[in-house]
Protein backbone atom coordinates (compact mmCIF):
# COMPACT_ATOMS: atom_id res chain seq x y z
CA UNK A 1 20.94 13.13 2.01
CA UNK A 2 17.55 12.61 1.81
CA UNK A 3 15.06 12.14 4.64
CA UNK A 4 12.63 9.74 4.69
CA UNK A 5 10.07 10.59 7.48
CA UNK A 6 7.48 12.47 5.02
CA UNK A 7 7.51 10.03 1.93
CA UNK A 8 5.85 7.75 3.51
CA UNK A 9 3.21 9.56 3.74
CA UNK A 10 2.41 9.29 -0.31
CA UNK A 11 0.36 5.90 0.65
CA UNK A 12 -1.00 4.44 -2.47
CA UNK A 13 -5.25 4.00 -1.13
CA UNK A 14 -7.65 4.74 -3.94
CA UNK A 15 -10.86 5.85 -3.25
CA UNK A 16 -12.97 2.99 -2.11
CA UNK A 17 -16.69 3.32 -3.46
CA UNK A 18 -19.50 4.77 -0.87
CA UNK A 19 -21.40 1.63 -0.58
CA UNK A 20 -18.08 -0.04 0.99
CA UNK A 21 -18.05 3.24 3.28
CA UNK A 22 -21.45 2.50 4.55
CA UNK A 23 -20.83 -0.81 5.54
CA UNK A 24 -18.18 0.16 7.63
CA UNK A 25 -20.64 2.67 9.93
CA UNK A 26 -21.99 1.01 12.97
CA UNK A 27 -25.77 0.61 12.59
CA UNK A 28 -25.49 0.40 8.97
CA UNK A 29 -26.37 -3.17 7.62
CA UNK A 30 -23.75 -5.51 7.62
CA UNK A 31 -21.37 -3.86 10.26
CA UNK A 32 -23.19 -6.29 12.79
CA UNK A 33 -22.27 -9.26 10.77
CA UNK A 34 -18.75 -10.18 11.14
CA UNK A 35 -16.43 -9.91 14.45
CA UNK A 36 -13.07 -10.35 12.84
CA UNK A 37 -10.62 -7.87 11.24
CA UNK A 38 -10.97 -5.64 7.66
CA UNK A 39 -8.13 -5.99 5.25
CA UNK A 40 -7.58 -3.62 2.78
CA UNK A 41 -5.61 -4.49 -0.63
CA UNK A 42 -3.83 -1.52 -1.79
CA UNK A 43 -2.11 -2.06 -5.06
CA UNK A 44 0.08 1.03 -5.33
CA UNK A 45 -0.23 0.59 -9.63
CA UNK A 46 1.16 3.87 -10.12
CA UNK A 47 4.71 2.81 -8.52
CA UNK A 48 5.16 -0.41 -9.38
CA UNK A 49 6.99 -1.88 -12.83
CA UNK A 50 5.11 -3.35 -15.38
CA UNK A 51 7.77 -6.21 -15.37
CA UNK A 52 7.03 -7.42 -11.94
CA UNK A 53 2.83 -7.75 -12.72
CA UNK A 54 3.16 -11.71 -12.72
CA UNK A 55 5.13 -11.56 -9.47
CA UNK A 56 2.63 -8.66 -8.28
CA UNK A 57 -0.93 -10.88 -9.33
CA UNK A 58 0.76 -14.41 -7.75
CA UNK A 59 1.90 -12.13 -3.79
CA UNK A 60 -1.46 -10.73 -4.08
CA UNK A 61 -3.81 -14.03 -4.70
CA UNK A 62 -1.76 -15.62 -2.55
CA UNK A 63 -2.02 -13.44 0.41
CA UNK A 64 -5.59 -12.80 -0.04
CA UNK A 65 -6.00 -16.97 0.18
CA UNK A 66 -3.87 -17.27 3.56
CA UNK A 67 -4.99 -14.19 5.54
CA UNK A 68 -8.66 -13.57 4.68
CA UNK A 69 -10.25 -15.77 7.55
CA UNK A 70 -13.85 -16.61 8.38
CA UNK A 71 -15.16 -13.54 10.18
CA UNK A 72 -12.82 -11.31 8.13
CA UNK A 73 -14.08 -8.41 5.49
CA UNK A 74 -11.52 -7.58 2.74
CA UNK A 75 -11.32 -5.12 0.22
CA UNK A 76 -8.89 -4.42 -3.05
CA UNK A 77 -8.50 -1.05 -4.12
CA UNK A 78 -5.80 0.32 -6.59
CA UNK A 79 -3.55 3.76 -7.07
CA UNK A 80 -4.28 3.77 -10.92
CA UNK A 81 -5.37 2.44 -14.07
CA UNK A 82 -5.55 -0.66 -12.95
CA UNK A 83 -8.92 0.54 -12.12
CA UNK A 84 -9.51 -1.97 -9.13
CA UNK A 85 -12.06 -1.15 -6.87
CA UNK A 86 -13.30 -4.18 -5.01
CA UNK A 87 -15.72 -2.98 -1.89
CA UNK A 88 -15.66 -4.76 1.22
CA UNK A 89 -16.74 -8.49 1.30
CA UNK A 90 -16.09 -12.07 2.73
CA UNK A 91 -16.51 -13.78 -0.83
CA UNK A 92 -12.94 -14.75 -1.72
CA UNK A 93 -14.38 -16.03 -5.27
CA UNK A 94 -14.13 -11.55 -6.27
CA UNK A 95 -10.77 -11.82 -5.32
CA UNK A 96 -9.66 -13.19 -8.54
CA UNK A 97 -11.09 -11.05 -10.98
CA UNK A 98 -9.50 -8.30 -9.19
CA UNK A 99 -6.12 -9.48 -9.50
CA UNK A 100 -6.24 -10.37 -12.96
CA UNK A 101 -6.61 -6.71 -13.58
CA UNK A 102 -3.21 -5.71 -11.59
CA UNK A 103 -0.50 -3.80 -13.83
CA UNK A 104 2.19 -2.18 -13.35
CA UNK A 105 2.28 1.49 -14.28
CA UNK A 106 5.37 2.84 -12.55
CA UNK A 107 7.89 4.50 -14.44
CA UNK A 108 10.87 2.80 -15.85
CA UNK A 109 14.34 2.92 -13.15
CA UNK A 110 16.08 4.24 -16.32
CA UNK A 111 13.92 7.59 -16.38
CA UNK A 112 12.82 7.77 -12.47
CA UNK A 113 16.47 8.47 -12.08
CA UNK A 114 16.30 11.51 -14.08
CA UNK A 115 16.36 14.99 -12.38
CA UNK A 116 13.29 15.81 -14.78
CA UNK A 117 11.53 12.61 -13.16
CA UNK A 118 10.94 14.21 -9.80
CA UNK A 119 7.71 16.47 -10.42
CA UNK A 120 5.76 13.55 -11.86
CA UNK A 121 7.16 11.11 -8.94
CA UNK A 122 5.71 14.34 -6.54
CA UNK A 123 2.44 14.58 -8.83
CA UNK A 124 1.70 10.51 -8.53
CA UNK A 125 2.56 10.64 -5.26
CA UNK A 126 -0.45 13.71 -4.07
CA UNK A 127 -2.98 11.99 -6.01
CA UNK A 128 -2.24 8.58 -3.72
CA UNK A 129 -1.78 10.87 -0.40
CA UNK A 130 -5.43 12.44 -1.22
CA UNK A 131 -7.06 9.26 -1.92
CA UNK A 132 -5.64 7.70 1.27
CA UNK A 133 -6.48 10.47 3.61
CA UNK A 134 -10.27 10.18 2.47
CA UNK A 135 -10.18 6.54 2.64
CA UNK A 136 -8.85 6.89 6.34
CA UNK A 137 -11.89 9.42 6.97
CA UNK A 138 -14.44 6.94 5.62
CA UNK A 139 -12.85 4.11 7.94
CA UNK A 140 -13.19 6.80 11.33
CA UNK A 141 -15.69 5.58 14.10
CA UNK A 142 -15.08 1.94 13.45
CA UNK A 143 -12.38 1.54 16.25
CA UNK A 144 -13.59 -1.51 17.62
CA UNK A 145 -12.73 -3.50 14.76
CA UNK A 146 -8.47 -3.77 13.65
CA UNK A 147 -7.77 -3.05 9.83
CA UNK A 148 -5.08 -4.20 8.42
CA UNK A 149 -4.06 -2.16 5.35
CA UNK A 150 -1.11 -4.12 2.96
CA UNK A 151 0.30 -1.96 0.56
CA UNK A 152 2.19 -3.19 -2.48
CA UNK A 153 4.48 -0.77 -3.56
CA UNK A 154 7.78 0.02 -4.42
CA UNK A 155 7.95 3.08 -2.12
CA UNK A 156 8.68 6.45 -2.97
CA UNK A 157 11.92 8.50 -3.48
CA UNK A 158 11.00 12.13 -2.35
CA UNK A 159 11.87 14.49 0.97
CA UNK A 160 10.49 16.30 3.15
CA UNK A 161 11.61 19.44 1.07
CA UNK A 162 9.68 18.03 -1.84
CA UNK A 163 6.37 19.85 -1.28
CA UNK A 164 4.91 21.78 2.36
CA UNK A 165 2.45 19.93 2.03
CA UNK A 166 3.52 16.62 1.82
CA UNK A 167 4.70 16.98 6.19
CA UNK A 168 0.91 18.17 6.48
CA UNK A 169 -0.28 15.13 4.87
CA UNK A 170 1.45 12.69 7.12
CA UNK A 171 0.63 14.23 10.22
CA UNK A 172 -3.36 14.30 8.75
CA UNK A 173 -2.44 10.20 7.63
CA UNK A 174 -0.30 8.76 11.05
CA UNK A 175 -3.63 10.77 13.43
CA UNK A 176 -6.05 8.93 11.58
CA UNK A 177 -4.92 5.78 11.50
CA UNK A 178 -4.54 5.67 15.46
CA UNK A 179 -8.31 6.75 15.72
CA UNK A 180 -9.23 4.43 12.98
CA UNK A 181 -7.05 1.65 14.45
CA UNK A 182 -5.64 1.15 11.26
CA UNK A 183 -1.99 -0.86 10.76
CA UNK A 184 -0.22 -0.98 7.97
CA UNK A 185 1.55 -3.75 6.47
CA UNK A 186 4.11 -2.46 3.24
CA UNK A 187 5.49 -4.60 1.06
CA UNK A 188 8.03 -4.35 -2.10
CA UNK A 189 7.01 -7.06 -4.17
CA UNK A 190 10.65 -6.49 -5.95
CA UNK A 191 12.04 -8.69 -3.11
CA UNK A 192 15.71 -9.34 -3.74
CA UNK A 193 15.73 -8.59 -7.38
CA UNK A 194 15.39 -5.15 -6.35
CA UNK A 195 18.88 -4.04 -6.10
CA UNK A 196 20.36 -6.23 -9.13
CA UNK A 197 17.84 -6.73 -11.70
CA UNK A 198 17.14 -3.00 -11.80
CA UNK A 199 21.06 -2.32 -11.48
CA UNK A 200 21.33 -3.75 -15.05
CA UNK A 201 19.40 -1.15 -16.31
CA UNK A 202 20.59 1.76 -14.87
CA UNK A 203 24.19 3.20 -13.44
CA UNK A 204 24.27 1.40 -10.14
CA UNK A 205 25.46 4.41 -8.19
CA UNK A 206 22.92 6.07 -9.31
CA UNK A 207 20.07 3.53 -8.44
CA UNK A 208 21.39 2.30 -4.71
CA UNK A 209 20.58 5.63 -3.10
CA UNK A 210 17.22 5.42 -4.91
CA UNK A 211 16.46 2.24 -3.61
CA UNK A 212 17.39 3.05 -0.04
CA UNK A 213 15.00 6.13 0.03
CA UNK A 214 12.48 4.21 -1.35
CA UNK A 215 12.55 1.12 0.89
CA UNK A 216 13.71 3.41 3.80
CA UNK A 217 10.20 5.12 3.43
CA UNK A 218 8.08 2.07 3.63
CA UNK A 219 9.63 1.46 6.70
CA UNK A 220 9.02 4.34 7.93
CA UNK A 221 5.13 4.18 7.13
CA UNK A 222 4.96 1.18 8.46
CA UNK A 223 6.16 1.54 11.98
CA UNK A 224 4.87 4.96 12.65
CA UNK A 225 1.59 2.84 12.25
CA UNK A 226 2.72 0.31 14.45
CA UNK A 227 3.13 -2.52 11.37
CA UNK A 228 6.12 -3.66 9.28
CA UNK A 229 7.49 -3.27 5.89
CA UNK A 230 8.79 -6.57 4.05
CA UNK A 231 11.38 -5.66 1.80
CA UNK A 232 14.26 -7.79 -0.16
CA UNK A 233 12.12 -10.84 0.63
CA UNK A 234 11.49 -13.53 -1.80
CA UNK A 235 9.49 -15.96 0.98
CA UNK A 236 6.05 -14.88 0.43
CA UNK A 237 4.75 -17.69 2.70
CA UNK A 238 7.23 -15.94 5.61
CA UNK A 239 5.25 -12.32 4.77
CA UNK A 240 2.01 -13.75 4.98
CA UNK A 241 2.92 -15.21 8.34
CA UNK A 242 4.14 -12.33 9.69
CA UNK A 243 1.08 -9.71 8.89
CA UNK A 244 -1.44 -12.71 10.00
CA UNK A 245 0.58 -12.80 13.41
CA UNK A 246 0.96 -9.21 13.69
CA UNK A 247 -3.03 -8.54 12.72
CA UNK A 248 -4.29 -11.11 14.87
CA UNK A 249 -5.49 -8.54 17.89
């Protein structure tokens, strides 16, 4: 059976650009500017299915309308071609364009099933775990002010066996985030299709187990962060609700 506690660690945070970095360094310009919270957007592209990119662009313009607030700095960054790479600002107008450029690159349930599937799932998932440890690094010595990250993703099926270093890159990911006092917020934006709709194209024995590990490690990213993971949830009005509640420190 597989175990979940490492896969989490595959976090899908692209690189966010170096002017974005700076603003986030006390005593740079702009740090002094705004006393509320920084939300980062990470669209995890490279796992999610091109079908759900209309359900994907409506979760994501929708969220960033309800929980950017006055005071707030947000931020939309993606895992891959998508290309999205949105520094930090309170002008909800950018929002847009970056959403319109969401897509869904994951691969199809029929092949990610296959035995042959697992070194590119493993390969995908060290070029996200890279990205997000240097993102983490560029958000260190801002402590005073709470980030919540909300990651849109359709989680990850690997173990613990999958790779030495992938245990190395969780410990590196779940130390930084307590120093950078950094939550994270996960959410499949397959909600309660994800089980039956996907079923239909694949042998269902085959995909339930791959489901599990895959929503089993979201969970598991999210609370060793001290957040949540919303899974098999259509209510996107209910998920909003809860990370604004749960980010509000």
């Amino acid at each position: 059976m597989r175990s979940t506690l490492v896969a989490g660690a595959f976090l899908g945070i692209a690189y966010m650009s170096s002017l974005a970095a700076q603003q986030l360094i006390p005593g740079r310009p702009g740090i002094e500017d705004f006393t509320g919270r920084i939300i980062l957007f990470v669209i995890d592209d490279l796992n999610l299915d091109f079908r759900d990119t209309p359900r994907i662009r409506t979760l994501v313009k929708k969220m960033g309308g309800q929980l950017v607030r006055d005071g707030d700095l947000f931020a939309v960054v993606s895992t891959g071609s998508s290309s999205i790479d949105l520094d930090l600002t309170s002008d909800l107008t950018h929002m847009d364009d970056a959403v319109n450029r969401i897509t869904g690159q994951g691969l199809r349930p029929q092949d990610m099933i296959q035995p042959s599937a697992f070194s590119e799932i493993v390969r995908r998932a060290h070029v996200t775990s890279r990205m997000m440890l240097e993102q983490l690094q560029r958000l260190d010595g801002t402590q005073n002010h709470p980030k919540a990250v909300v990651l849109i993703s359709n989680g990850w099926d690997l173990d613990r066996r999958a790779d030495a270093d992938v245990a190395n890159e969780l410990n590196d990911v779940a130390q930084l985030s307590t120093r950078t006092n950094a939550t994270f917020y996960t959410v499949d934006p397959r909600g309660l299709g994800a089980g039956g709709q996907r079923a239909g194209q694949v042998d269902p024995n085959e995909w339930a187990p791959h489901l599990r590990v895959e929503q089993d490690n979201m969970r598991t990213l999210a609370e060793r962060t001290g957040g949540v993971a919303i899974v098999n949830a259509d209510d996107y009005n209910r998920t909003i609700e809860r990370i604004n509640a749960m980010s509000n420190h």
